[in-house]
N, C-alpha and C. Protein backbone atom coordinates (compact mmCIF):
# COMPACT_ATOMS: atom_id res chain seq x y z
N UNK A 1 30.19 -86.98 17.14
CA UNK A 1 30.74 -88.31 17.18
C UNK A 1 29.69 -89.32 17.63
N UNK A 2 29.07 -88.89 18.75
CA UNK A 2 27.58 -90.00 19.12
C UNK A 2 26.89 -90.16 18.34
N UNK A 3 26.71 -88.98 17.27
CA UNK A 3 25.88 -89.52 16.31
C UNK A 3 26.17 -90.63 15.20
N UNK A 4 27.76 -90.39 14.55
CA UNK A 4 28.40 -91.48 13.61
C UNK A 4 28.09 -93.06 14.41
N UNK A 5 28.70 -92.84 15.84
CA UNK A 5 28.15 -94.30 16.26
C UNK A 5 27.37 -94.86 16.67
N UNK A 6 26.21 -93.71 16.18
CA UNK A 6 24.56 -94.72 16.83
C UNK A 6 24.72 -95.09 15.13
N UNK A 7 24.92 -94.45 14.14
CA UNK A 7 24.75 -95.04 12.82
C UNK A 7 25.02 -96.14 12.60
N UNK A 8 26.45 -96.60 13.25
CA UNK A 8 27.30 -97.61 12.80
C UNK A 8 26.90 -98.86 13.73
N UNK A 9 26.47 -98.46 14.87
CA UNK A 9 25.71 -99.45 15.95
C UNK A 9 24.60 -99.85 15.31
N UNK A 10 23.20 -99.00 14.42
CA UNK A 10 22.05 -99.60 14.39
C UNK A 10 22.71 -100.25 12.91
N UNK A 11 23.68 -100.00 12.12
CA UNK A 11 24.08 -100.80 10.96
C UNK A 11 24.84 -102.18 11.66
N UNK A 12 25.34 -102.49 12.65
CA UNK A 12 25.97 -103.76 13.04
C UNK A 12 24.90 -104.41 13.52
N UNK A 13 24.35 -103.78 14.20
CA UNK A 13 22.80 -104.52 15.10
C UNK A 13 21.80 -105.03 13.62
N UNK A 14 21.89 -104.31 12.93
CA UNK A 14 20.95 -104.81 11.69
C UNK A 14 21.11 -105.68 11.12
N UNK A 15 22.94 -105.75 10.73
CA UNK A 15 23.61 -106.78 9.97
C UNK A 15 23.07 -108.38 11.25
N UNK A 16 23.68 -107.90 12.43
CA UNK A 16 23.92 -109.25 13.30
C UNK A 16 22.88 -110.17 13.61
N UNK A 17 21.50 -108.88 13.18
CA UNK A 17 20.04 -109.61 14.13
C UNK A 17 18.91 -109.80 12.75
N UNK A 18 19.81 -109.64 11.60
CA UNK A 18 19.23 -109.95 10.55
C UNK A 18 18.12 -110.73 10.21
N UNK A 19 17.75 -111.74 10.88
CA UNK A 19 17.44 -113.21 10.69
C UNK A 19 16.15 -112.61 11.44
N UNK A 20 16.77 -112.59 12.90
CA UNK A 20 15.82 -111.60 13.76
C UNK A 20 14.07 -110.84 13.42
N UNK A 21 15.07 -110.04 12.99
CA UNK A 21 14.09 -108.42 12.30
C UNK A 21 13.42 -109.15 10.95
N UNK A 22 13.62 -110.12 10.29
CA UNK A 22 12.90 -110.64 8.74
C UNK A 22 12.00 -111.54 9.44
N UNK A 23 11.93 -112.31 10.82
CA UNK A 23 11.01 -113.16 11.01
C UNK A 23 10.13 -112.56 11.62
N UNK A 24 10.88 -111.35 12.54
CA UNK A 24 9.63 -110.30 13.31
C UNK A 24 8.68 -109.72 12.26
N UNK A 25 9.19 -109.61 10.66
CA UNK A 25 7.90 -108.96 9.81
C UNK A 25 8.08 -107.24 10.48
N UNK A 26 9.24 -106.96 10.34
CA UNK A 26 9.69 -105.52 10.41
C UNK A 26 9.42 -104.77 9.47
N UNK A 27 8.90 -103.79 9.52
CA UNK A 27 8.84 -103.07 8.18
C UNK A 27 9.06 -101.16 8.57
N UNK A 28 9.98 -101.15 7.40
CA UNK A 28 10.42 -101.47 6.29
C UNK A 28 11.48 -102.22 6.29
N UNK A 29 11.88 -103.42 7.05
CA UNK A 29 12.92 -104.46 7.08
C UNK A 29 14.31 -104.11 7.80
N UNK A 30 15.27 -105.10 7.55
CA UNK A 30 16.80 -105.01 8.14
C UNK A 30 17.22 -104.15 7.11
N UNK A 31 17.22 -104.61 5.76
CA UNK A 31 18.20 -103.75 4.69
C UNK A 31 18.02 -101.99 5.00
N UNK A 32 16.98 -101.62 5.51
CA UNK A 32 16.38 -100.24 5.68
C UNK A 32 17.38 -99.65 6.91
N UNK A 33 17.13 -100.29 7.85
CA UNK A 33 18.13 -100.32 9.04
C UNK A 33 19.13 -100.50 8.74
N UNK A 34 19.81 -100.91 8.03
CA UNK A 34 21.62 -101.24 7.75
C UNK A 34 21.71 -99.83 6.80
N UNK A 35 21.45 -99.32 5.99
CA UNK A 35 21.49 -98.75 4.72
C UNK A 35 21.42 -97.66 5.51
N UNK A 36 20.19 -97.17 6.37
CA UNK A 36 20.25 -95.51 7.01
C UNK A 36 20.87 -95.54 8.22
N UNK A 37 21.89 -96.47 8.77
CA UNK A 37 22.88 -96.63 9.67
C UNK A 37 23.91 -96.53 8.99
N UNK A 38 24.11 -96.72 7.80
CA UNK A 38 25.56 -96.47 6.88
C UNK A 38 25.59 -95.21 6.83
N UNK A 39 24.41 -95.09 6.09
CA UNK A 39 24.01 -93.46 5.56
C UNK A 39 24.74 -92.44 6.96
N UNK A 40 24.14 -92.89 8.08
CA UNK A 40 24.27 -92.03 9.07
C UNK A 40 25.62 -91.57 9.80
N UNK A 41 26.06 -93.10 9.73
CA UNK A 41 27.57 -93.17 10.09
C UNK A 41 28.64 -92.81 9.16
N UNK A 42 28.63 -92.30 8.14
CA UNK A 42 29.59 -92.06 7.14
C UNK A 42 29.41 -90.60 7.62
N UNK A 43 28.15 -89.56 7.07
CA UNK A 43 27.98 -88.49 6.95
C UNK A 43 28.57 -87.94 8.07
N UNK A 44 27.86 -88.74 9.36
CA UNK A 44 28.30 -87.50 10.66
C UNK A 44 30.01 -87.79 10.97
N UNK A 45 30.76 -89.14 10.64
CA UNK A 45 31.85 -89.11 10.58
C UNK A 45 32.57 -88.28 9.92
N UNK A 46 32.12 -87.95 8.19
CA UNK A 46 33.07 -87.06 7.53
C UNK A 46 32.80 -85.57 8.40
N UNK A 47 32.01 -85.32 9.30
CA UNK A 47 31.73 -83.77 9.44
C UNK A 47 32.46 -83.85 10.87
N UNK A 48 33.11 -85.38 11.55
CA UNK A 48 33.31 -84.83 12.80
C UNK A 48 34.81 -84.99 12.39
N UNK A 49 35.80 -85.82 11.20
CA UNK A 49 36.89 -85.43 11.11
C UNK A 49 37.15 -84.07 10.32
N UNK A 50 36.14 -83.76 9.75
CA UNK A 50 36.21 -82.54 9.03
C UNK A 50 36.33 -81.12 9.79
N UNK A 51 35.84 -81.43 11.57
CA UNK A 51 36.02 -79.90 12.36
C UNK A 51 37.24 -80.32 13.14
N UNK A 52 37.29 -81.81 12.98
CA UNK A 52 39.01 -82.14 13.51
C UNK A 52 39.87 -81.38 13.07
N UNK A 53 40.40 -81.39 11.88
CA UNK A 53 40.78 -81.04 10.68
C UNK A 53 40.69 -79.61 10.48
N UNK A 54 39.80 -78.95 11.31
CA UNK A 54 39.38 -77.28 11.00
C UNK A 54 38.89 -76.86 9.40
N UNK A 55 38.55 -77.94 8.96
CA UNK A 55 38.72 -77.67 7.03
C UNK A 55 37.53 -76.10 7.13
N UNK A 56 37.53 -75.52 6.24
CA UNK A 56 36.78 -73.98 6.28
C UNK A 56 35.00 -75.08 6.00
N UNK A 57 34.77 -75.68 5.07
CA UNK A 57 33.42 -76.14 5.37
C UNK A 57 32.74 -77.31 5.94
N UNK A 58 33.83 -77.70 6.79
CA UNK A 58 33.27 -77.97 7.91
C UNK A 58 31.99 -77.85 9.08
N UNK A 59 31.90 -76.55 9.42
CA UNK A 59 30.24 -76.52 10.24
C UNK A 59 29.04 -76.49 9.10
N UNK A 60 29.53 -75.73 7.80
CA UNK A 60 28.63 -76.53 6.84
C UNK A 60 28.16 -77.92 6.51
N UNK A 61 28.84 -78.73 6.80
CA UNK A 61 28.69 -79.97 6.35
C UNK A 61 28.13 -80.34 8.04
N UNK A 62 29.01 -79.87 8.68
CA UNK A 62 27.87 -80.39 10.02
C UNK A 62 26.32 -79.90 10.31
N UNK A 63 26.09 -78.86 9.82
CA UNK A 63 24.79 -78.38 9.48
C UNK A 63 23.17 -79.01 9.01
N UNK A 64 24.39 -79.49 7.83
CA UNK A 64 23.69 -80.11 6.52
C UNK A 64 23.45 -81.32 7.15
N UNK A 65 24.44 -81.81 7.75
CA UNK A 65 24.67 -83.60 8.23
C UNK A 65 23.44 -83.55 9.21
N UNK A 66 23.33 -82.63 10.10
CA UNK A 66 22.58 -82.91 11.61
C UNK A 66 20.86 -82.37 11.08
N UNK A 67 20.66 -81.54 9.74
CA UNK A 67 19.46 -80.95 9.96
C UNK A 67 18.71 -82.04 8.92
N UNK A 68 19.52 -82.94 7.95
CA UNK A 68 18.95 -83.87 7.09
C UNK A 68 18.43 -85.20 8.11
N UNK A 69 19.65 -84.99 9.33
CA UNK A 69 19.13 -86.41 10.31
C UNK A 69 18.17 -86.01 11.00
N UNK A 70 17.51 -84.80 11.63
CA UNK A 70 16.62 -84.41 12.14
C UNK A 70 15.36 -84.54 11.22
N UNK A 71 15.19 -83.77 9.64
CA UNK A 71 14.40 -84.17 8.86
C UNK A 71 14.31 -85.93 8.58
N UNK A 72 15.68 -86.40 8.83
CA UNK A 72 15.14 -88.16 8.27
C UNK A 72 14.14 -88.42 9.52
N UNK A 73 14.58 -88.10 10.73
CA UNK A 73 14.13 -88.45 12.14
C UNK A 73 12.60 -88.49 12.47
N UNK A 74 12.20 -87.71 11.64
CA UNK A 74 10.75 -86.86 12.11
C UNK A 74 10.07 -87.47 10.90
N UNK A 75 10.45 -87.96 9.83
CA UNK A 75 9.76 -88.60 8.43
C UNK A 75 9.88 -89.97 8.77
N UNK A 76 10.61 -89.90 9.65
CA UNK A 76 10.59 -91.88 9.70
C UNK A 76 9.66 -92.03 10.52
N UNK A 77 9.89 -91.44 11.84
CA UNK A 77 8.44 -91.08 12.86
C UNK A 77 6.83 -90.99 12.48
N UNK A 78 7.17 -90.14 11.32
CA UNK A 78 5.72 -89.89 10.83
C UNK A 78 5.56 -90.57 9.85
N UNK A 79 5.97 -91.35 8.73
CA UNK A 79 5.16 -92.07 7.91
C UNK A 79 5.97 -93.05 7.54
N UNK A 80 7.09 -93.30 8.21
CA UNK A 80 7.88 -95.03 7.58
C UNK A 80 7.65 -95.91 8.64
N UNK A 81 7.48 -95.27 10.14
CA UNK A 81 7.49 -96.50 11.43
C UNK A 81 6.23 -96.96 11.61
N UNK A 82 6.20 -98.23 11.47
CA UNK A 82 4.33 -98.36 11.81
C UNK A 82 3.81 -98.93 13.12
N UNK A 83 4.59 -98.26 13.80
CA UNK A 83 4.25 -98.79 15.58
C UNK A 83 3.48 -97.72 15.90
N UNK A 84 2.72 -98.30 16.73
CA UNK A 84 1.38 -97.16 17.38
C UNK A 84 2.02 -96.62 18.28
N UNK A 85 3.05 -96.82 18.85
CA UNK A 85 3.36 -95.88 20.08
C UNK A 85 4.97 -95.02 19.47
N UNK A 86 5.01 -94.93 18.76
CA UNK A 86 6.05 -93.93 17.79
C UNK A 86 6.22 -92.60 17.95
N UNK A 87 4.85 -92.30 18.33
CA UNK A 87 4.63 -90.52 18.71
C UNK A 87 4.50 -90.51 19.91
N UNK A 88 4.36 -91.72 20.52
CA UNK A 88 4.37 -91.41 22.08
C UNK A 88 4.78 -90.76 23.25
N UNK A 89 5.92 -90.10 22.54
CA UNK A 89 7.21 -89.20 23.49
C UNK A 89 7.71 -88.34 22.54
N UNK A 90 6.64 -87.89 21.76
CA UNK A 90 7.54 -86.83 20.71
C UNK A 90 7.87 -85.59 21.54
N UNK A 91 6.72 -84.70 22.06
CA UNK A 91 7.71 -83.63 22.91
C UNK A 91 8.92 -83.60 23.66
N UNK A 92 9.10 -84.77 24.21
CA UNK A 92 10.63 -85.10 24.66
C UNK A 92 11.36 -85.33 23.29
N UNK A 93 11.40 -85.39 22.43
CA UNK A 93 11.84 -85.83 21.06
C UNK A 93 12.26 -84.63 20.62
N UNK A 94 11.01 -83.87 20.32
CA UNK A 94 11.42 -82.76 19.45
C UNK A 94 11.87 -81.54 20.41
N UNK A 95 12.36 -81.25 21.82
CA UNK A 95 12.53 -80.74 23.05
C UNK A 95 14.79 -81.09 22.85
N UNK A 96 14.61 -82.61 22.59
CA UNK A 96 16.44 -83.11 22.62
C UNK A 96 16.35 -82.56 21.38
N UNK A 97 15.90 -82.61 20.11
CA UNK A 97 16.24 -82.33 19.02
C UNK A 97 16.68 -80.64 19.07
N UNK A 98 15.98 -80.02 19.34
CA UNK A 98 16.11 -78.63 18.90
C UNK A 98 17.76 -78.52 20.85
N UNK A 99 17.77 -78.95 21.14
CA UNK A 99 18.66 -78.33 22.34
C UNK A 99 19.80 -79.09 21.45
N UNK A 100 20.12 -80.40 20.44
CA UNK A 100 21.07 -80.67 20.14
C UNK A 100 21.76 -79.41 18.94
N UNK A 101 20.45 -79.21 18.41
CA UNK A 101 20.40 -78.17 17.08
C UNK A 101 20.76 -76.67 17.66
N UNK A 102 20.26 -76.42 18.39
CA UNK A 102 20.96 -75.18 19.17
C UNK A 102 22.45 -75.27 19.36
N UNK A 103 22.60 -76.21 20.16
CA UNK A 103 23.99 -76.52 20.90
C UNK A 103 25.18 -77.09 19.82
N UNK A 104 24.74 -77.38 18.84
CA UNK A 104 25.67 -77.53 17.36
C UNK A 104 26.06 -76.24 16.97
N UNK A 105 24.76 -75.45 16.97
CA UNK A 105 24.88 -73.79 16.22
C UNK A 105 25.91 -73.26 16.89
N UNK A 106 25.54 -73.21 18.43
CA UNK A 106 25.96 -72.25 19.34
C UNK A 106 27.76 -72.08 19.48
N UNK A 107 27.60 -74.12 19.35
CA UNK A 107 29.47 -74.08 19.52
C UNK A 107 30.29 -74.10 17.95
N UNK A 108 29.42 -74.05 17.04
CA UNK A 108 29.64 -73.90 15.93
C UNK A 108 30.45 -72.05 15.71
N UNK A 109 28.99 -71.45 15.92
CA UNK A 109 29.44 -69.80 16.18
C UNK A 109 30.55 -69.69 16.69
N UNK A 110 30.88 -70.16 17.62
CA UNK A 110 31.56 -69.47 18.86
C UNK A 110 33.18 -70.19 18.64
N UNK A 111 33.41 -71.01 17.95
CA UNK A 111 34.86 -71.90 16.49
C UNK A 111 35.09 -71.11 15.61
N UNK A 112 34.25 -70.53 15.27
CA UNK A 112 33.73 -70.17 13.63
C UNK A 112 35.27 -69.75 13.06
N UNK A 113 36.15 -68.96 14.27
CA UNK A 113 37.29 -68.72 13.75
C UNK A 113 38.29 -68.93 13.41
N UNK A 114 38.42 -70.76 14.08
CA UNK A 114 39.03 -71.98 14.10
C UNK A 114 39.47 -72.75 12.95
N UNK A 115 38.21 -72.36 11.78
CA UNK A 115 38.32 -72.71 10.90
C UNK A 115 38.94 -72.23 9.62
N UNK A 116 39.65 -73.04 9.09
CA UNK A 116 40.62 -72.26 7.73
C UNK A 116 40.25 -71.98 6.80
């Protein structure tokens, strides 16, 4: 669920500060930020009413949802953000990443039977 609403937060923050982020010379811009805040907030929403729901592919889709945001995470890091201090705290980065990715699996496993 934290994840659907950091999506939907950096898509309102994008929409609101629009004006903002186009005079700062952001790149790759606001539309980039609104668009992979949609992206983000739809996906992890359908996967968190989807284990609501118990639907059978469910932790699949949460899988898919959390390991494509980890791959967007680490590609945006490395060749879309053009701030010099971007990598600055990656071991703390990639340290939360893999304990979130564990801790998805782990309580994923341990449901597994929950599901219909």
């Amino acid at each position: 669920m934290a994840l659907s609403i950091s999506g939907w937060l950096r898509l309102q923050q994008s929409v609101t500060r629009w004006d903002a982020l186009s005079q700062a010379g952001l790149q790759p811009g606001p539309l980039y930020l609104a668009v992979s805040g949609a992206l983000i907030g739809m996906i992890a929403l359908a996967g968190c009413i989807a284990i609501w729901l118990r639907i059978r592919w469910a932790p699949g889709l949460t899988l898919i949802g959390l390991g494509g945001w980890i791959i967007w995470l680490w590609v945006d890091r490395l060749w879309i953000a053009q701030s010099p201090d971007t990598l600055s705290n990656w071991p703390f980065l990639l340290g939360v990443c893999a304990l979130i990715l564990a801790g998805t699996i782990y309580a994923l496993i341990r449901g597994r039977n929950q599901f219909r």
